[in-house]
N, C-alpha and C. Protein backbone atom coordinates (compact mmCIF):
# COMPACT_ATOMS: atom_id res chain seq x y z
N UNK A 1 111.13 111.23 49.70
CA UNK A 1 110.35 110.06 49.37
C UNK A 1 109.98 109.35 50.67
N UNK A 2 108.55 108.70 50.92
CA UNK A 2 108.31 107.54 51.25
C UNK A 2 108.35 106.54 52.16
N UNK A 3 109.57 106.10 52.99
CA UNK A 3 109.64 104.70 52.96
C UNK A 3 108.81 103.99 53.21
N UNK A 4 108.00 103.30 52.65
CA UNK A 4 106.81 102.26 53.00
C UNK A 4 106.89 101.01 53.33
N UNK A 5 106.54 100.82 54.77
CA UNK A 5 106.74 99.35 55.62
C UNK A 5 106.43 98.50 54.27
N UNK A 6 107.14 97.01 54.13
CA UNK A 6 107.20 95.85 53.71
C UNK A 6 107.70 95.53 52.16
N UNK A 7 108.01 96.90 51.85
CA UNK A 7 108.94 97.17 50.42
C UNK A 7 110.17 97.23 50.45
N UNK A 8 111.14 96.01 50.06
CA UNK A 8 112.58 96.24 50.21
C UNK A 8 112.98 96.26 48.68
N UNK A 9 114.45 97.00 48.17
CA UNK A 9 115.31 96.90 46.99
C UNK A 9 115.12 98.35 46.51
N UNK A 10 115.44 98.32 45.74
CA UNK A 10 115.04 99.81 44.71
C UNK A 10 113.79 100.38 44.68
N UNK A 11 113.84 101.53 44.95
CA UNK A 11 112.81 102.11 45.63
C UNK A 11 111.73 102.33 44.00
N UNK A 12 113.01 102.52 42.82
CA UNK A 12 112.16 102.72 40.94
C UNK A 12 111.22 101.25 40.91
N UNK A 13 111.90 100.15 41.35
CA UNK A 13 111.18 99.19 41.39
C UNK A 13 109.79 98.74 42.32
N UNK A 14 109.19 99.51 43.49
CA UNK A 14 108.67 99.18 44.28
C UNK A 14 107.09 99.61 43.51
N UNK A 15 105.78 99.02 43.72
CA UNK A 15 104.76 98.62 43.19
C UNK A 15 103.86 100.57 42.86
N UNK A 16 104.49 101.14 43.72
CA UNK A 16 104.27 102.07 44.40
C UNK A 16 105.14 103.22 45.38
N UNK A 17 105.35 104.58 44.73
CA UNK A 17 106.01 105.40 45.08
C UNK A 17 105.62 106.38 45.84
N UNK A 18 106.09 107.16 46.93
CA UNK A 18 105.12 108.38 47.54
C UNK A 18 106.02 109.57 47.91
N UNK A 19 105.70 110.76 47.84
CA UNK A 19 106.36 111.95 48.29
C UNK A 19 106.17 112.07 49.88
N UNK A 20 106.85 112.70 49.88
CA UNK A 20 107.09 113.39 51.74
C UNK A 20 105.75 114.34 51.76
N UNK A 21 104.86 114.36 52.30
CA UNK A 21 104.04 116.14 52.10
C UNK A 21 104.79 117.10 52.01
N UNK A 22 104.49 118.08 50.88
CA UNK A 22 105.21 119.25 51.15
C UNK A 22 106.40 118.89 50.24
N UNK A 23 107.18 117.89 50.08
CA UNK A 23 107.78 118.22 49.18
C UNK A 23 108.07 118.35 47.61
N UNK A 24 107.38 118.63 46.59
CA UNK A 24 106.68 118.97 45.42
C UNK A 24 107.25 120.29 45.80
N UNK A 25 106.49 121.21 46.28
CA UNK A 25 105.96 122.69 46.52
C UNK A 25 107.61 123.11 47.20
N UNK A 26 108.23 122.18 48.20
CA UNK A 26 109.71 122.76 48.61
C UNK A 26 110.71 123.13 47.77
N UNK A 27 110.82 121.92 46.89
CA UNK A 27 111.76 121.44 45.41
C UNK A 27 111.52 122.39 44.38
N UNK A 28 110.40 122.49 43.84
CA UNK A 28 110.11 123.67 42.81
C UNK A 28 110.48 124.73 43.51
N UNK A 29 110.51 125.53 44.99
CA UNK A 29 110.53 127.02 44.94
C UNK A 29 111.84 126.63 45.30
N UNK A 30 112.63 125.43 46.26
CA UNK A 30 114.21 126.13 46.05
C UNK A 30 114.95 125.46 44.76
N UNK A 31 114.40 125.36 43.84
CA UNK A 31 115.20 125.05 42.95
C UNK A 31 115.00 126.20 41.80
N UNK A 32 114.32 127.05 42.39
CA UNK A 32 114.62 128.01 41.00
C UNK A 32 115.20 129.12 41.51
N UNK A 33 116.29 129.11 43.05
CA UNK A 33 117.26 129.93 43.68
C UNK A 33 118.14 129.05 43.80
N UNK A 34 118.35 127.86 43.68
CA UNK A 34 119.88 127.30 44.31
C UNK A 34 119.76 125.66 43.34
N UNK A 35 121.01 125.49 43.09
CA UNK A 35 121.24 123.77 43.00
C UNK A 35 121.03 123.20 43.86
N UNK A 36 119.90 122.10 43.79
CA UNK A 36 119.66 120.96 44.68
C UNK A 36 120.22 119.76 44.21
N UNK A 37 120.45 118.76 44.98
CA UNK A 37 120.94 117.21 45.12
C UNK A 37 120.81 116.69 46.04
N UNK A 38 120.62 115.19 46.12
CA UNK A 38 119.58 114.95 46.64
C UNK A 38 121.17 113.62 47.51
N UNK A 39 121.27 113.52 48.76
CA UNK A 39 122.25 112.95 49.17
C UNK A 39 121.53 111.98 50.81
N UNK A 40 121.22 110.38 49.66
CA UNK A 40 120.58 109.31 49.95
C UNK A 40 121.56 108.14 51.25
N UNK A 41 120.61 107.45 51.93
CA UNK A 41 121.81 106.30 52.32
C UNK A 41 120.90 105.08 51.16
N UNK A 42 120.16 105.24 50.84
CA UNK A 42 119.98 104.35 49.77
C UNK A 42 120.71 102.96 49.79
N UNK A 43 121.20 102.21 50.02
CA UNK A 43 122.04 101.29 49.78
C UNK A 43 121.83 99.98 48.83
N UNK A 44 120.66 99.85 48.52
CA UNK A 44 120.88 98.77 47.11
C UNK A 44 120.07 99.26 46.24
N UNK A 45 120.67 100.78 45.72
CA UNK A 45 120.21 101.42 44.66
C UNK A 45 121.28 102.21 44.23
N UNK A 46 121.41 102.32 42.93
CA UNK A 46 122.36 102.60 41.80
C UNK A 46 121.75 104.80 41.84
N UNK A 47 122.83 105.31 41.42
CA UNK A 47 122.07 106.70 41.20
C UNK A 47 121.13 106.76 39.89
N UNK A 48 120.98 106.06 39.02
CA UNK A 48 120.15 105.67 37.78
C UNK A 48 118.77 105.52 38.44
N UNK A 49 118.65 104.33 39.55
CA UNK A 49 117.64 103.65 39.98
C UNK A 49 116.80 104.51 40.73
N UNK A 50 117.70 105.61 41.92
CA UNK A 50 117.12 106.81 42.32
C UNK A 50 116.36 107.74 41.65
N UNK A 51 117.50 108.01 40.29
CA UNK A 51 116.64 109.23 39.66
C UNK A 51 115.46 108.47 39.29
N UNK A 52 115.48 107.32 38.69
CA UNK A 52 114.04 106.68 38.26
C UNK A 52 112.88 106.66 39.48
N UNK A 53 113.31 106.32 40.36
CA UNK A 53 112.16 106.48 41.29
C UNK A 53 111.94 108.16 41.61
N UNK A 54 112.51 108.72 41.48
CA UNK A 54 112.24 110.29 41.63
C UNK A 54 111.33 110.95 40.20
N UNK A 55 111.55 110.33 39.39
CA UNK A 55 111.21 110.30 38.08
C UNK A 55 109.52 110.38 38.50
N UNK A 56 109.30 108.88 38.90
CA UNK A 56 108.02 107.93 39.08
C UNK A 56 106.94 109.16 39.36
N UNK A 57 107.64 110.33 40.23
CA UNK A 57 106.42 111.46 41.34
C UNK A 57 107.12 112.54 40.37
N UNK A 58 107.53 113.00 39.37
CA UNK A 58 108.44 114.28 39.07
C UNK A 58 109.08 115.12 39.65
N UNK A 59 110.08 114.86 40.66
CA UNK A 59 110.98 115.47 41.24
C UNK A 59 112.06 115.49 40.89
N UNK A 60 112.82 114.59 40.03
CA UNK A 60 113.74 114.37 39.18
C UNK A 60 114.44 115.93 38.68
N UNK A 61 113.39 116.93 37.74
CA UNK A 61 113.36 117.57 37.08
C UNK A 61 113.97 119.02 37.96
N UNK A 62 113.66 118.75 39.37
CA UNK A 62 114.31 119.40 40.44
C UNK A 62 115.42 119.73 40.83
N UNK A 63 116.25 118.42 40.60
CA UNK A 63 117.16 118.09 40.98
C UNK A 63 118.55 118.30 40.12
N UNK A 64 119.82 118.46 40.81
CA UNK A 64 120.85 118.89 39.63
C UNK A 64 121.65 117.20 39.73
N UNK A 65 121.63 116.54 40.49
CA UNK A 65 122.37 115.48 41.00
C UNK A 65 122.19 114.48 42.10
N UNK A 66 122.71 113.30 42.03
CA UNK A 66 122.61 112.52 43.29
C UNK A 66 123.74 111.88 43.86
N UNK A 67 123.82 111.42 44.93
CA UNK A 67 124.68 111.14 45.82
C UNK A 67 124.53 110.13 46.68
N UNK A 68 124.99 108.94 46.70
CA UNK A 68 124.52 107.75 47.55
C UNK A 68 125.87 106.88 47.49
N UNK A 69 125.72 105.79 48.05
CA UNK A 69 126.66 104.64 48.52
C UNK A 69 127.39 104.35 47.04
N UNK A 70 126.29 103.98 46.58
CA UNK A 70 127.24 103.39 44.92
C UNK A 70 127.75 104.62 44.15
N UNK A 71 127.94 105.62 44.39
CA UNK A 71 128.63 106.64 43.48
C UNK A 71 129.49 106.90 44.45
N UNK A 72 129.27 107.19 46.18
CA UNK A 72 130.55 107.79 46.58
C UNK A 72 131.69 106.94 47.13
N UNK A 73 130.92 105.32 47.44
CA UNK A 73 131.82 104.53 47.70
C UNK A 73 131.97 104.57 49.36
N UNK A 74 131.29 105.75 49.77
CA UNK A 74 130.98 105.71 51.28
C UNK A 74 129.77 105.81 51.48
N UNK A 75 129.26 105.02 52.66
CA UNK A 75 127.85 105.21 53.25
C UNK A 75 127.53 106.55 53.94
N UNK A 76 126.40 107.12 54.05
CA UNK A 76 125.43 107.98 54.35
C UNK A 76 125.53 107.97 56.09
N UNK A 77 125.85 108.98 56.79
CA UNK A 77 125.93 108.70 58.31
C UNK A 77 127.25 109.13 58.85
N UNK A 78 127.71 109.54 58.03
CA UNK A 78 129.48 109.93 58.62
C UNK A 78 129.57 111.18 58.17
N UNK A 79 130.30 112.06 58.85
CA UNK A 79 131.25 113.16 58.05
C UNK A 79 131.71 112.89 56.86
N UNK A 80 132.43 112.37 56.88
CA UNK A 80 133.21 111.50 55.72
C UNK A 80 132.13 111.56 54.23
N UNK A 81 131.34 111.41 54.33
CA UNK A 81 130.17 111.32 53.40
C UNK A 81 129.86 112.49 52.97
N UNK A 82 129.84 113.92 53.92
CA UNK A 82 129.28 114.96 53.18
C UNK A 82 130.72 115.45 52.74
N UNK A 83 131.87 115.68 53.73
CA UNK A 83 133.03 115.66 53.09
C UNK A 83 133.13 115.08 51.30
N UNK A 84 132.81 113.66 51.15
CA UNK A 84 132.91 113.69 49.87
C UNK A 84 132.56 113.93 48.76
N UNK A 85 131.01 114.64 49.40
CA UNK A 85 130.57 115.47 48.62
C UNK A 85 130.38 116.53 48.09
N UNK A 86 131.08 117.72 48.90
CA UNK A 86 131.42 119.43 48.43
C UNK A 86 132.54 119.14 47.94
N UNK A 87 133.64 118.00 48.52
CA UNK A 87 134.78 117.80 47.43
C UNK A 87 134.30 117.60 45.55
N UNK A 88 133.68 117.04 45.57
CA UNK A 88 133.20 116.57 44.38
C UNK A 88 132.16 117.55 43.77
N UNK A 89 131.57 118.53 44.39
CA UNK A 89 130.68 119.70 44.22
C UNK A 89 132.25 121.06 43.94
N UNK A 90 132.77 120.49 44.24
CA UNK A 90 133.96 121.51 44.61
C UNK A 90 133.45 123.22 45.11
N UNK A 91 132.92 122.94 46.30
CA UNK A 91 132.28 124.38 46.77
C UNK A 91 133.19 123.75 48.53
N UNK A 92 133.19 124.64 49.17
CA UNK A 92 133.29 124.99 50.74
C UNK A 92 132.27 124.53 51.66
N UNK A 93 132.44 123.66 52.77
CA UNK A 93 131.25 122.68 53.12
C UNK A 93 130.34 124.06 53.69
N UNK A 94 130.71 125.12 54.14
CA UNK A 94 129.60 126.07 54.91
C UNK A 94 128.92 126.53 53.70
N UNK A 95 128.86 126.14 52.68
CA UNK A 95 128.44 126.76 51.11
C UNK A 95 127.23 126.05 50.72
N UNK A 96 126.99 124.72 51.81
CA UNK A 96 125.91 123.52 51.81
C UNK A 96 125.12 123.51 52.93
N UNK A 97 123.64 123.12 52.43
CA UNK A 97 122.71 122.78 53.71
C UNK A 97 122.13 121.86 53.12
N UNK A 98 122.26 120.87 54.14
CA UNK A 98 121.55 119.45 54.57
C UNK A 98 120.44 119.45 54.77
N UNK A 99 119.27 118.83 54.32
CA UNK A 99 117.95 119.39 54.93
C UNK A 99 118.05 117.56 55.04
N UNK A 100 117.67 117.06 56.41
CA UNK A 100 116.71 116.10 56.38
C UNK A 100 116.32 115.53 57.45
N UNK A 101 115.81 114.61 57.55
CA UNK A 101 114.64 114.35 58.68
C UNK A 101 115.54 112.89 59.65
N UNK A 102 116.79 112.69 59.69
CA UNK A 102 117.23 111.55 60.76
C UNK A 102 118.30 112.81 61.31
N UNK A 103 118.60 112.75 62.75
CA UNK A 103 119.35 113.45 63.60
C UNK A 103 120.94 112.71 63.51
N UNK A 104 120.63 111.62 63.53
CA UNK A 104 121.97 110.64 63.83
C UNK A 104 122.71 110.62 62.10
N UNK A 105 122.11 110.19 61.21
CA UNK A 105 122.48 110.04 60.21
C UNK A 105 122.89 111.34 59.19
N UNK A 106 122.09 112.33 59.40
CA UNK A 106 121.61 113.41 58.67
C UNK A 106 122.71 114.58 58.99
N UNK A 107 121.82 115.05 60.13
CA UNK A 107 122.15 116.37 60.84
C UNK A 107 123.33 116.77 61.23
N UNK A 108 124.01 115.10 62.39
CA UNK A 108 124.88 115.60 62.97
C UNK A 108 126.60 115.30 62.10
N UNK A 109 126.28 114.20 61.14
CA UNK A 109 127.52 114.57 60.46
C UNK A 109 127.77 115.38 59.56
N UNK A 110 126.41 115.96 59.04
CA UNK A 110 126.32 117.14 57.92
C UNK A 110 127.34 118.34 58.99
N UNK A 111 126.79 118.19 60.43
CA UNK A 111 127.45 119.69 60.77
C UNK A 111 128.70 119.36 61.33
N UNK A 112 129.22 117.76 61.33
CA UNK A 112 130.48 117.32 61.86
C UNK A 112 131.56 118.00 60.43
N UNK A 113 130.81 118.14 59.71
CA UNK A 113 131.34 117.83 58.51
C UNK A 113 132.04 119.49 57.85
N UNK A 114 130.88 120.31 58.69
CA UNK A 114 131.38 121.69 58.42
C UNK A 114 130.00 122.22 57.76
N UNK A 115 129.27 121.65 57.16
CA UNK A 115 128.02 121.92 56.47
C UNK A 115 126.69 122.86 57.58
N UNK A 116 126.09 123.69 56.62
CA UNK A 116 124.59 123.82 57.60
C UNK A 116 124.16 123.32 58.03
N UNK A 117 122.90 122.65 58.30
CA UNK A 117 121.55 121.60 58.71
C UNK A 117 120.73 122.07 58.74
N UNK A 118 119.80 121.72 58.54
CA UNK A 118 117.92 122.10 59.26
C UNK A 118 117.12 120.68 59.21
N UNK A 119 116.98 120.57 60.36
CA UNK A 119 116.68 119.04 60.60
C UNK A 119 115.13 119.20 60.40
N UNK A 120 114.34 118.59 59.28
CA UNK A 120 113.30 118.27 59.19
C UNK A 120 112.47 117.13 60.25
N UNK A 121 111.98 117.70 61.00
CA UNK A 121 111.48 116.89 62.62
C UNK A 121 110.05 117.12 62.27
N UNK A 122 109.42 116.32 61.56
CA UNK A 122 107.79 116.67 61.64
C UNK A 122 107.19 116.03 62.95
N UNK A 123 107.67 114.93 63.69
CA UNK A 123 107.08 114.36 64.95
C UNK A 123 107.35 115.15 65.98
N UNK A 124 108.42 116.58 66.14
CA UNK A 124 108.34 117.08 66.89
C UNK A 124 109.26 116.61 68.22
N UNK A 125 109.87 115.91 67.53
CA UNK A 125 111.13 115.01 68.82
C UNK A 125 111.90 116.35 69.16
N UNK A 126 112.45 115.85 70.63
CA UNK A 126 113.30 116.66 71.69
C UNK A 126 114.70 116.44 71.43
N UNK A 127 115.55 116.84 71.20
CA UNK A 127 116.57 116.93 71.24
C UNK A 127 117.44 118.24 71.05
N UNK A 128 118.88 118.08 72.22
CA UNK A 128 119.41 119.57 71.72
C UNK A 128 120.58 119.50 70.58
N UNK A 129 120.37 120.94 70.33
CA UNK A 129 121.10 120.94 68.33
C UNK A 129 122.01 122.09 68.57
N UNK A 130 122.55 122.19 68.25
CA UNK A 130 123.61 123.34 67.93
C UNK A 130 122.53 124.94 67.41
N UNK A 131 122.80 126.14 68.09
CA UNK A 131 122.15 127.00 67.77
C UNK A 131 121.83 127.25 66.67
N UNK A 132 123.02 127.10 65.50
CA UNK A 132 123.19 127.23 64.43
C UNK A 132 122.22 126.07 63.39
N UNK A 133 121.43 125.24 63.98
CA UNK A 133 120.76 124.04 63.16
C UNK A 133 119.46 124.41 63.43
N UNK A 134 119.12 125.21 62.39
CA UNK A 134 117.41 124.96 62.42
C UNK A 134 116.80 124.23 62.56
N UNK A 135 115.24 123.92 62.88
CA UNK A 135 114.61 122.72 63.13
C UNK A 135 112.99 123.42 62.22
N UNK A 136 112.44 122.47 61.39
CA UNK A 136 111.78 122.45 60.66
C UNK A 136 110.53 121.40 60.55
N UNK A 137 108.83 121.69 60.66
CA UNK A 137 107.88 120.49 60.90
C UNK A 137 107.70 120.15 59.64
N UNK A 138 107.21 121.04 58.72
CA UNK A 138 106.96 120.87 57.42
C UNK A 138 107.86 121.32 56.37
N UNK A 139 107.94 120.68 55.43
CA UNK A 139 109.09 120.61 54.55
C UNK A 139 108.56 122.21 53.33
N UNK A 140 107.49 122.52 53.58
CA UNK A 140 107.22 124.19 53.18
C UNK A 140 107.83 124.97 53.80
N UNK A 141 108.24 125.00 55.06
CA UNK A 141 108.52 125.89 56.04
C UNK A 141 110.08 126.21 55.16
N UNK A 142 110.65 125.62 54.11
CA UNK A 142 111.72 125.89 53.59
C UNK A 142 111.74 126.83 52.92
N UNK A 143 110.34 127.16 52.23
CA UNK A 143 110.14 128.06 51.60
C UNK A 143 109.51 129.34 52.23
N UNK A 144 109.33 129.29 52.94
CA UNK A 144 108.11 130.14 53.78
C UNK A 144 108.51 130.68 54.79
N UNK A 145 109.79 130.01 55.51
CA UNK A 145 110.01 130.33 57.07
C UNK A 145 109.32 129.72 57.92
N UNK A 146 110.20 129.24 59.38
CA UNK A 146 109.45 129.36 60.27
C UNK A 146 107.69 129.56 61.12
């Protein structure tokens, strides 16, 4: 999703909702090979309020689950966070990949954590990643490769 300068609260509530490019077309082809869930820092939104705004564009229908502040009781940005989430998936964190587009928040505790990554970088920023962390411009390239 989105974030659009000068809209704060629940994203189900905002006047106006928008997709990422590309992701429609990502969601449908990996979701008819793998469980997706969708693991937000969201913070003054309920997992109800999420799926509703996911609802708003039909991506919802994609999705097996969500994961944010008010269900795990931890914020988005730590190890600790994806940790509590293959616990609760009850799978093995190398059994998970993180796809998303912040380095600090995203990437590096997903792989602190034991998890995959593929850091969605559409601006093309510099930074070095662990060999093992793909780097991705368009959110098709999930489906498609490289």
């Amino acid at each position: 999703m989105m974030d659009i300068p000068g809209l704060a609260g629940p994203m189900c509530d905002w006047p106006r909702v928008e997709t990422v490019p590309g992701a429609r077309e990502a969601l449908q082809c990996l979701a008819a090979r793998a469980r997706l869930y969708l693991a937000t820092g969201a913070r003054d939104s309920t997992e109800a309020q999420i799926r509703r705004a996911l609802f708003r564009v039909g991506l919802d229908a994609c999705l097996s689950g969500y994961f944010c502040q008010a269900n795990l009781g931890i914020g988005k940005g730590s190890a600790d966070f994806y940790l509590e989430i293959v616990h609760r998936l009850q799978v093995p964190p190398q059994q998970v990949t993180m796809v998303g587009d912040s380095l600090e928040k995203d990437i590096l505790p997903a792989l602190e954590a034991g998890l995959q990554a593929i850091w969605f970088n559409p601006d093309g920023q510099q930074a070095k990643l662990p060999a093992s962390c793909r780097q991705i411009t368009s959110l098709v390239q999930l489906c498609t490769g490289p």
